[in-house]
C-alpha atoms as a PDB file:
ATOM      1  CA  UNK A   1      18.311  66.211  11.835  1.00  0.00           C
ATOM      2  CA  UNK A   2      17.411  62.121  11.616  1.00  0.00           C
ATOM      3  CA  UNK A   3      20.393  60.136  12.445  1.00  0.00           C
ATOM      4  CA  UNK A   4      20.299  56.642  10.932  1.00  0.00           C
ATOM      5  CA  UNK A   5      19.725  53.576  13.008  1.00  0.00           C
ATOM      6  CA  UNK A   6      23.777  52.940  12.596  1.00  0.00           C
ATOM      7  CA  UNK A   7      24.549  55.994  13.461  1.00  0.00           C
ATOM      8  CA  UNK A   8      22.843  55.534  16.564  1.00  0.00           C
ATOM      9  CA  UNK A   9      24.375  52.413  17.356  1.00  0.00           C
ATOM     10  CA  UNK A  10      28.282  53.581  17.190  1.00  0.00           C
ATOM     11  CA  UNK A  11      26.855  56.585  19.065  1.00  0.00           C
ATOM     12  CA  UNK A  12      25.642  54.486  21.552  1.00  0.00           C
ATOM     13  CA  UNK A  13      28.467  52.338  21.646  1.00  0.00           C
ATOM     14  CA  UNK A  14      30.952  55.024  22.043  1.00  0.00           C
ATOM     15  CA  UNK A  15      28.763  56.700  25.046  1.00  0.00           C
ATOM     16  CA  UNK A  16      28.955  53.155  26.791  1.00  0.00           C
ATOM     17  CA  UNK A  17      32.646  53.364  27.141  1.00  0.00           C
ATOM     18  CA  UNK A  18      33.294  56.818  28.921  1.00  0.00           C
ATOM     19  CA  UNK A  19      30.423  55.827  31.765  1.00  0.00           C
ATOM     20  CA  UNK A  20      33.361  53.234  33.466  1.00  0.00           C
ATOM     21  CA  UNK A  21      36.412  55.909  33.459  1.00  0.00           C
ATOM     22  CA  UNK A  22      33.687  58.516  34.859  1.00  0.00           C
ATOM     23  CA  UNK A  23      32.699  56.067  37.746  1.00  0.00           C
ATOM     24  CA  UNK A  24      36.395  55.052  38.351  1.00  0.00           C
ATOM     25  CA  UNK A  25      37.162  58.489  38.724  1.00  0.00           C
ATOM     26  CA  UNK A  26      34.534  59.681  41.085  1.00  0.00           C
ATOM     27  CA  UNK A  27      35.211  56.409  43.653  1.00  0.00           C
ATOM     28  CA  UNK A  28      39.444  57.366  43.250  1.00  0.00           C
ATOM     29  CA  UNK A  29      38.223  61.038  44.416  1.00  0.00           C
ATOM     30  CA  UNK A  30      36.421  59.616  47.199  1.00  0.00           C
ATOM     31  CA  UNK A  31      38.842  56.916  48.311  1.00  0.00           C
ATOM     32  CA  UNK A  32      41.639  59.960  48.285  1.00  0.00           C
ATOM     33  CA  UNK A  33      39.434  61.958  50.786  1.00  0.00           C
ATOM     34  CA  UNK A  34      38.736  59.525  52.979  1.00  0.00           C
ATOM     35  CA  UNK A  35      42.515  58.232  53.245  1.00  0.00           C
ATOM     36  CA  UNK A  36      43.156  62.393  53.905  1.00  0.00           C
ATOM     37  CA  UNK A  37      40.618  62.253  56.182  1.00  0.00           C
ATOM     38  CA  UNK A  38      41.999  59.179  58.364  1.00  0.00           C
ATOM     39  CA  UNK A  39      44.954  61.036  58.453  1.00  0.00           C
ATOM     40  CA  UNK A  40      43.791  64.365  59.610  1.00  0.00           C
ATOM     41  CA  UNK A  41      41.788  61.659  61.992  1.00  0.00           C
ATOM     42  CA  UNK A  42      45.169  60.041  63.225  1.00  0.00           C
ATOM     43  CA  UNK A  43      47.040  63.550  63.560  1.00  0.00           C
ATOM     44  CA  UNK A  44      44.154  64.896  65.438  1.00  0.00           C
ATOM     45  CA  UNK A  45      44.111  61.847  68.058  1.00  0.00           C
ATOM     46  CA  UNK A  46      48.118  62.198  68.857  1.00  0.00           C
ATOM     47  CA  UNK A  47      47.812  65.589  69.317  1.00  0.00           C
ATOM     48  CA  UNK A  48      45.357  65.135  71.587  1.00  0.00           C
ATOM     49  CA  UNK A  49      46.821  62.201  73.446  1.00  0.00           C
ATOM     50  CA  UNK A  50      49.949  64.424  73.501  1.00  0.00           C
ATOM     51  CA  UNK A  51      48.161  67.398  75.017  1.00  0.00           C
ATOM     52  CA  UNK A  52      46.515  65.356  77.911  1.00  0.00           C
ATOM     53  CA  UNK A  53      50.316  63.859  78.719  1.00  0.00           C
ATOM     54  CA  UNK A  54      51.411  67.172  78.928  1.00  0.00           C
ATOM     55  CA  UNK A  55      48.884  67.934  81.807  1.00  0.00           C
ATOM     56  CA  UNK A  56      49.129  64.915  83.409  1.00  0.00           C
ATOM     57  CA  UNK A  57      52.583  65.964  83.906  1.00  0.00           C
ATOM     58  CA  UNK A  58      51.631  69.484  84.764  1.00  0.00           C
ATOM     59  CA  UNK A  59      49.109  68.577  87.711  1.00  0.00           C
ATOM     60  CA  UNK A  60      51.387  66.352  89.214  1.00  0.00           C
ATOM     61  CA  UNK A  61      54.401  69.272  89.328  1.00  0.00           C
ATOM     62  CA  UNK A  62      51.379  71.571  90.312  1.00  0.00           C
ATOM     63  CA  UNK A  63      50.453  69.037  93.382  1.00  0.00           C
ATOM     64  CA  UNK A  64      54.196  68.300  94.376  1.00  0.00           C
ATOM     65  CA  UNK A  65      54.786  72.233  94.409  1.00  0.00           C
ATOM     66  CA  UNK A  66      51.654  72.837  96.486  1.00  0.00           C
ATOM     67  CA  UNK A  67      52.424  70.230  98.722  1.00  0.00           C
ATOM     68  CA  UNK A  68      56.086  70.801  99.710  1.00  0.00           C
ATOM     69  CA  UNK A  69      54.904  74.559 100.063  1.00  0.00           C
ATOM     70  CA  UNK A  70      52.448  73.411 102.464  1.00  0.00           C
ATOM     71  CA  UNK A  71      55.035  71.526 104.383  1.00  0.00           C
ATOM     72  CA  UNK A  72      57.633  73.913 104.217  1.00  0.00           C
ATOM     73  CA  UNK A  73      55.516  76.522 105.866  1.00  0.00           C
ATOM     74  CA  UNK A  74      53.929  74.722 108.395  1.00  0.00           C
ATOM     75  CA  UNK A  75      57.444  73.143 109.406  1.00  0.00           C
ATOM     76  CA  UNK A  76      57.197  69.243 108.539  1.00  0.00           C
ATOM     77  CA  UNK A  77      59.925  69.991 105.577  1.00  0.00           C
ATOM     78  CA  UNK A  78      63.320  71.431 105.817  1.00  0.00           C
ATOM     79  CA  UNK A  79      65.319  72.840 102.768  1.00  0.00           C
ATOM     80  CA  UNK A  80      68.738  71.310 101.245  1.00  0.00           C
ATOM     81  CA  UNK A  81      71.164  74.927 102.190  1.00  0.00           C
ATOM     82  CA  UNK A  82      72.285  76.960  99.199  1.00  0.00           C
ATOM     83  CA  UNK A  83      75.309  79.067  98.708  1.00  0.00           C
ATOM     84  CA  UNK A  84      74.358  82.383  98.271  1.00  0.00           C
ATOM     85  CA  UNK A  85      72.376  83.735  94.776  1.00  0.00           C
ATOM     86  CA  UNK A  86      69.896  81.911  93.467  1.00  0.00           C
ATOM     87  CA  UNK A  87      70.676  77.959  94.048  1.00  0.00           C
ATOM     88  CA  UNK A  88      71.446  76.077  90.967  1.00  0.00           C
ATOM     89  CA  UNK A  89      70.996  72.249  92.397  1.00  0.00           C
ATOM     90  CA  UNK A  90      67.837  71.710  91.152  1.00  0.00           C
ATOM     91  CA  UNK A  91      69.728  71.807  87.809  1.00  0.00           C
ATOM     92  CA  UNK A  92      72.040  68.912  88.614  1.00  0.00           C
ATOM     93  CA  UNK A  93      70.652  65.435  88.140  1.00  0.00           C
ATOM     94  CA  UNK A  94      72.748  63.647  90.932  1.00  0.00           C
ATOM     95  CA  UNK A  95      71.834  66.726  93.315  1.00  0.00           C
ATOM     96  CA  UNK A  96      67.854  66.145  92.571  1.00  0.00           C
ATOM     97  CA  UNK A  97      67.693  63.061  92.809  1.00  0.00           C
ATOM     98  CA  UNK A  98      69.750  62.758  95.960  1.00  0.00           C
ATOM     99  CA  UNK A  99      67.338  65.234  97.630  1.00  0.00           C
ATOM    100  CA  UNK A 100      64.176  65.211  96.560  1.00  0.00           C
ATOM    101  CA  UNK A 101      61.451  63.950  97.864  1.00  0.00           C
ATOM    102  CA  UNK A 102      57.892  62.354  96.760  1.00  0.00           C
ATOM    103  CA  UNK A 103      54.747  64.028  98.712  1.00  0.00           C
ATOM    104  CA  UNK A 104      52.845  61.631  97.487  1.00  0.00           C
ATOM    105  CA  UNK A 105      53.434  58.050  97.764  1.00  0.00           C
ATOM    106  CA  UNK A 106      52.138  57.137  93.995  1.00  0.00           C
ATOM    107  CA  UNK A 107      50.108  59.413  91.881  1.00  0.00           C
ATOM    108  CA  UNK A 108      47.694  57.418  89.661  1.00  0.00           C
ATOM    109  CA  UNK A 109      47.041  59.673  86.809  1.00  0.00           C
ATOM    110  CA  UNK A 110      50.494  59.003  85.450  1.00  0.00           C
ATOM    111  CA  UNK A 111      50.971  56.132  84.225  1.00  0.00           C
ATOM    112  CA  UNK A 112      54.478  55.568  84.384  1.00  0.00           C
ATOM    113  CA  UNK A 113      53.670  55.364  88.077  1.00  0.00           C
ATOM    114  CA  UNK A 114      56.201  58.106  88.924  1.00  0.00           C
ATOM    115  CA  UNK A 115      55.100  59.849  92.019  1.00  0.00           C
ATOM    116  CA  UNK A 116      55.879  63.804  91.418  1.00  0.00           C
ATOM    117  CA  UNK A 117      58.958  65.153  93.072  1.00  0.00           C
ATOM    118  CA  UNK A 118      60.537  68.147  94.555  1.00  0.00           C
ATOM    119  CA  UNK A 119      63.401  69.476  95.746  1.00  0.00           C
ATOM    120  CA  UNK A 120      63.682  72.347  98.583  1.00  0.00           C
ATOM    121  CA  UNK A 121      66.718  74.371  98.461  1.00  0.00           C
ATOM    122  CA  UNK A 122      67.191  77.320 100.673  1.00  0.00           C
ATOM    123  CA  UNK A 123      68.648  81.045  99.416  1.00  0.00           C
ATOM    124  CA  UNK A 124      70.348  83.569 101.294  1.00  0.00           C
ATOM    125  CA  UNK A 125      68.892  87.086 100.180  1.00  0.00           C
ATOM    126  CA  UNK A 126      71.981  89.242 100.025  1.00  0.00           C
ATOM    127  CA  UNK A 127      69.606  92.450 100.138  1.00  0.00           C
ATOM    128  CA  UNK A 128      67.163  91.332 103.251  1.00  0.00           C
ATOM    129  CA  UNK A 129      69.148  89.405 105.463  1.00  0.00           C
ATOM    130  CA  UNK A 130      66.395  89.124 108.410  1.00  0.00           C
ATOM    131  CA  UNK A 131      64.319  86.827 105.617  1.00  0.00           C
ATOM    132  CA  UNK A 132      64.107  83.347 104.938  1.00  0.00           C
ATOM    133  CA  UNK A 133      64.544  82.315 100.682  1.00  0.00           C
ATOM    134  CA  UNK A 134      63.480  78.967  99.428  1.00  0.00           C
ATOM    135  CA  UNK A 135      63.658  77.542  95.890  1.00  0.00           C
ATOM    136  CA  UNK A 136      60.863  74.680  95.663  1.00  0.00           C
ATOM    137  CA  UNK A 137      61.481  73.251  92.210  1.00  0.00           C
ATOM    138  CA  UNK A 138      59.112  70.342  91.123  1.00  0.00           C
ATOM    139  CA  UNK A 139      59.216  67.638  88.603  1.00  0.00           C
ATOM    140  CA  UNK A 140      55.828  65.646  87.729  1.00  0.00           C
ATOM    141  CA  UNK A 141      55.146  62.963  85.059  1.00  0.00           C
ATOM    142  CA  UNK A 142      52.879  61.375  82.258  1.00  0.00           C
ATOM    143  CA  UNK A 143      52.556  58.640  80.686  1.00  0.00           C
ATOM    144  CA  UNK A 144      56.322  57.952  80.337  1.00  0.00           C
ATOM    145  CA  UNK A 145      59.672  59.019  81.646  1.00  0.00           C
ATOM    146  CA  UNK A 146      60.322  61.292  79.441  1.00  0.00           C
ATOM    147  CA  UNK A 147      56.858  63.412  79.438  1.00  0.00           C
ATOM    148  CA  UNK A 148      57.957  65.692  82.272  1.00  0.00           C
ATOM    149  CA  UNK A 149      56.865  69.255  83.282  1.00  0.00           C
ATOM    150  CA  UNK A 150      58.875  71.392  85.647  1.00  0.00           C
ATOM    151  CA  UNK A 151      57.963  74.288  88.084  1.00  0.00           C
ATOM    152  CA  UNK A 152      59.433  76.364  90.357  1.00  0.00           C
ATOM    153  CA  UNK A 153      58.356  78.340  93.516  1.00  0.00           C
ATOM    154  CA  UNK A 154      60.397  80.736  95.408  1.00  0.00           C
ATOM    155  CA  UNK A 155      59.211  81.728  98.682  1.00  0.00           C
ATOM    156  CA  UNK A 156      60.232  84.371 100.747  1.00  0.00           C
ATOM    157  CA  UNK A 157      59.594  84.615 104.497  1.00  0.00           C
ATOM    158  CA  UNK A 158      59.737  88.058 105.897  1.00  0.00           C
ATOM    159  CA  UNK A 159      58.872  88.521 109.622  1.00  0.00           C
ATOM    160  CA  UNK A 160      54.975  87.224 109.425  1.00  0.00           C
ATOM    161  CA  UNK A 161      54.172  88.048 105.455  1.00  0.00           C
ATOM    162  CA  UNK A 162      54.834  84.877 102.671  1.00  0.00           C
ATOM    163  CA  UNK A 163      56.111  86.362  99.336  1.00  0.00           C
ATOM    164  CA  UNK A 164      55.366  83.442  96.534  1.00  0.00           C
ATOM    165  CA  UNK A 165      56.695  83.909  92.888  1.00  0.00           C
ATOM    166  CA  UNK A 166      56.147  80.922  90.411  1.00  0.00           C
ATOM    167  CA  UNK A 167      57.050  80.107  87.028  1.00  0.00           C
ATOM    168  CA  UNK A 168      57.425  77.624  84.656  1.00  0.00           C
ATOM    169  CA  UNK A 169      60.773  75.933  83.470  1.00  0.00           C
ATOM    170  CA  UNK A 170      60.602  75.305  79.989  1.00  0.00           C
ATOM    171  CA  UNK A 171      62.991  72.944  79.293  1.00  0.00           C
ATOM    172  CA  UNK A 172      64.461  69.727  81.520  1.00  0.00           C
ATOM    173  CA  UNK A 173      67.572  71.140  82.919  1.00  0.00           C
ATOM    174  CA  UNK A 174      68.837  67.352  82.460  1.00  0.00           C
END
């Protein structure tokens, strides 16, 4: 089939006019994935920053607890006394912060500038009374305040043998 020359021209015409919606709708389609993108971008980079707080807080607990173990053991440190069961001051706020102490004198992965903290509390074993029981509960810090991570150590001294049980407090008891 010949198409006229007129023909051709409102054909032409008409094709001219869907060529701009077409392009406008191919650059909206990329400007929405790269605004998703950004996001997932953004979302990625606080998880992140969130996940290296959380250690930051976490090594400085796990270097407080290792370091009032240490000194417990070898004598330098002393324990706060307990009643008897398991002792329940490291839960208090005005009992922690009355008697804990800093191992380290700053620690500079935090930057808060919090040195880590623990607290030594001793336990009386009601079923081996010949051993010593110690709760060694420390607090360490991130970037802020209130980025915190809490662990605990009980130690029990029987005769010449060192019993150690840890674990992990999941939430701030204050």
């Amino acid at each position: 089939m010949i198409l006229s020359r007129s023909t051709l021209r409102v054909r032409r015409a008409h094709d001219r006019g869907i060529a701009l919606p077409v392009v406008l709708l191919i650059a909206a389609l990329m400007l929405t994935t790269s605004a998703a993108w950004f996001e997932q971008t953004v979302a990625a980079a606080r998880d992140a920053a969130g996940i290296a707080d959380h250690l930051v807080a976490l090594h400085g607990a796990d270097s407080a607890l290792s370091a009032c173990a240490r000194s417990l053991l070898n004598g330098s440190l002393t324990g706060v006394p307990g009643a008897s069961g398991e002792p329940v001051g490291w839960k208090s706020q005005a009992t922690f912060e009355s008697g804990a102490i800093a191992p380290f004198a700053s620690w500079p992965t935090s930057l808060s500038f919090r040195a880590p903290q623990c607290l030594i509390e001793t336990w009386r074993l009601t079923n081996r009374t010949n051993a010593q029981a110690y709760l060694v509960t420390a607090r360490g810090y991130g970037r802020s305040a209130d980025s915190q991570m809490w662990l605990q150590l009980q130690l029990v001294i029987d005769g010449g043998a060192v019993e150690r049980h840890w674990r992990r407090i999941a939430a701030r008891p204050f």
